[in-house]
Protein backbone atom coordinates (compact mmCIF):
# COMPACT_ATOMS: atom_id res chain seq x y z
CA UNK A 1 -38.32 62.16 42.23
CA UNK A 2 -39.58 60.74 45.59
CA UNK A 3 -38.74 57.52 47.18
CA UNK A 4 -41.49 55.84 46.34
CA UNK A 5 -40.84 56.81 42.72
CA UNK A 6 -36.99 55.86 42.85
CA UNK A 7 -38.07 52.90 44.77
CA UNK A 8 -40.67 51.90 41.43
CA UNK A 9 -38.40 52.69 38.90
CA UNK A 10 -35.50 50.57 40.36
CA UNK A 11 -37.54 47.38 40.98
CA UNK A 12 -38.97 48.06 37.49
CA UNK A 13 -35.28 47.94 36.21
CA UNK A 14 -34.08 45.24 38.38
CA UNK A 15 -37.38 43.36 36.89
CA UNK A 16 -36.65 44.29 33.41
CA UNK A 17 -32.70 42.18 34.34
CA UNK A 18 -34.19 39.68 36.20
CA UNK A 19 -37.60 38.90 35.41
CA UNK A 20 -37.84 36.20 37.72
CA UNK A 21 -37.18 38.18 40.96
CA UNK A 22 -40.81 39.77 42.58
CA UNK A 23 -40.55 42.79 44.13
CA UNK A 24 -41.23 41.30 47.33
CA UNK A 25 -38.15 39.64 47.52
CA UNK A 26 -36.00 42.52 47.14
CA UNK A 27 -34.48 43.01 50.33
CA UNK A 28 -34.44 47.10 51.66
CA UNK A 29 -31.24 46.88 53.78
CA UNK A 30 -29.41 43.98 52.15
CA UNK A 31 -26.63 43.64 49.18
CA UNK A 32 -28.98 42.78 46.13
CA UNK A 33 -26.21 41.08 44.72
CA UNK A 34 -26.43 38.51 47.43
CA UNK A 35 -29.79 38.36 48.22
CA UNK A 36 -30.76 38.16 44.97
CA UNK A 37 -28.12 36.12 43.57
CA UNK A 38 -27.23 38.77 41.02
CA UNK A 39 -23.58 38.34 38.99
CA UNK A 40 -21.68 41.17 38.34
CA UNK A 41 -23.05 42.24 35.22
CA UNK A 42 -26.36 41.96 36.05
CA UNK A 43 -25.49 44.69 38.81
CA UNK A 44 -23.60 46.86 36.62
CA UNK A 45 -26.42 46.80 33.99
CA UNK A 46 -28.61 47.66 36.78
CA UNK A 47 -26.83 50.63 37.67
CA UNK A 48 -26.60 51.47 34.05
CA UNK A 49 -30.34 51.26 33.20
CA UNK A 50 -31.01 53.42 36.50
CA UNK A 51 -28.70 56.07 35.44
CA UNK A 52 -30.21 56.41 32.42
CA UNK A 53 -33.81 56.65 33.65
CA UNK A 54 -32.70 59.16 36.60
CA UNK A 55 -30.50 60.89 34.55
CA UNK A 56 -27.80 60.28 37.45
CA UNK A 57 -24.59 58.83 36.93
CA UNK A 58 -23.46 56.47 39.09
CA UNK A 59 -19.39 56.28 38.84
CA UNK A 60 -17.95 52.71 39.87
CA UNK A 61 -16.34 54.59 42.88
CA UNK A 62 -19.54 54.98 44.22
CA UNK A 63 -21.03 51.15 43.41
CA UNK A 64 -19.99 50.39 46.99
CA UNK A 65 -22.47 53.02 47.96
CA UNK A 66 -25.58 51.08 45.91
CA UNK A 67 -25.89 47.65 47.22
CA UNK A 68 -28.92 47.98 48.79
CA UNK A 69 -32.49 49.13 47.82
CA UNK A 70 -32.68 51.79 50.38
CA UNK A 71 -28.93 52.86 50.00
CA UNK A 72 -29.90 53.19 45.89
CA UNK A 73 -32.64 55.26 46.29
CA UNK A 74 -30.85 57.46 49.39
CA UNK A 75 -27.89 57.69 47.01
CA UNK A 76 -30.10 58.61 44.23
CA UNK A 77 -32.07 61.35 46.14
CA UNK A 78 -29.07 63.08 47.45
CA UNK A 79 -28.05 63.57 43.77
CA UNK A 80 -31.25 64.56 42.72
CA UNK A 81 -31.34 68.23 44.78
């Protein structure tokens, strides 16, 4: 997958958890939790739905390494080669 496509498929997750965010909002370089006002779970299940669409685990070591769009879909790519 490319960025872009990473990029689609997260803000179609993080829409699927938070319907009421637009994609607009969704800040490249911040922490979506804050930003986005997103608890805990709604993260994790985040992280979970993205895994299972990218076929990717994510271990919670690495969460620290997610918080942002851009560092999600870096993250992501580097696992993907």
């Amino acid at each position: 997958m490319d960025n872009l496509e990473l990029k689609d498929l997260i803000l179609e997750e993080l829409s699927n958890i938070a319907p009421e965010i637009e994609d607009e909002e969704v800040p490249d370089d911040e922490d979506m939790r804050e930003a986005l006002e997103l608890d805990s779970m709604d993260f994790l299940n985040l992280i979970i739905a993205v895994s299972k669409r990218t076929q990717i685990a994510v271990p919670e070591a690495d969460y620290g390494k997610v918080l942002t769009l851009n560092n999600m879909i870096r993250y992501l790519q580097e696992l993907s080669n």
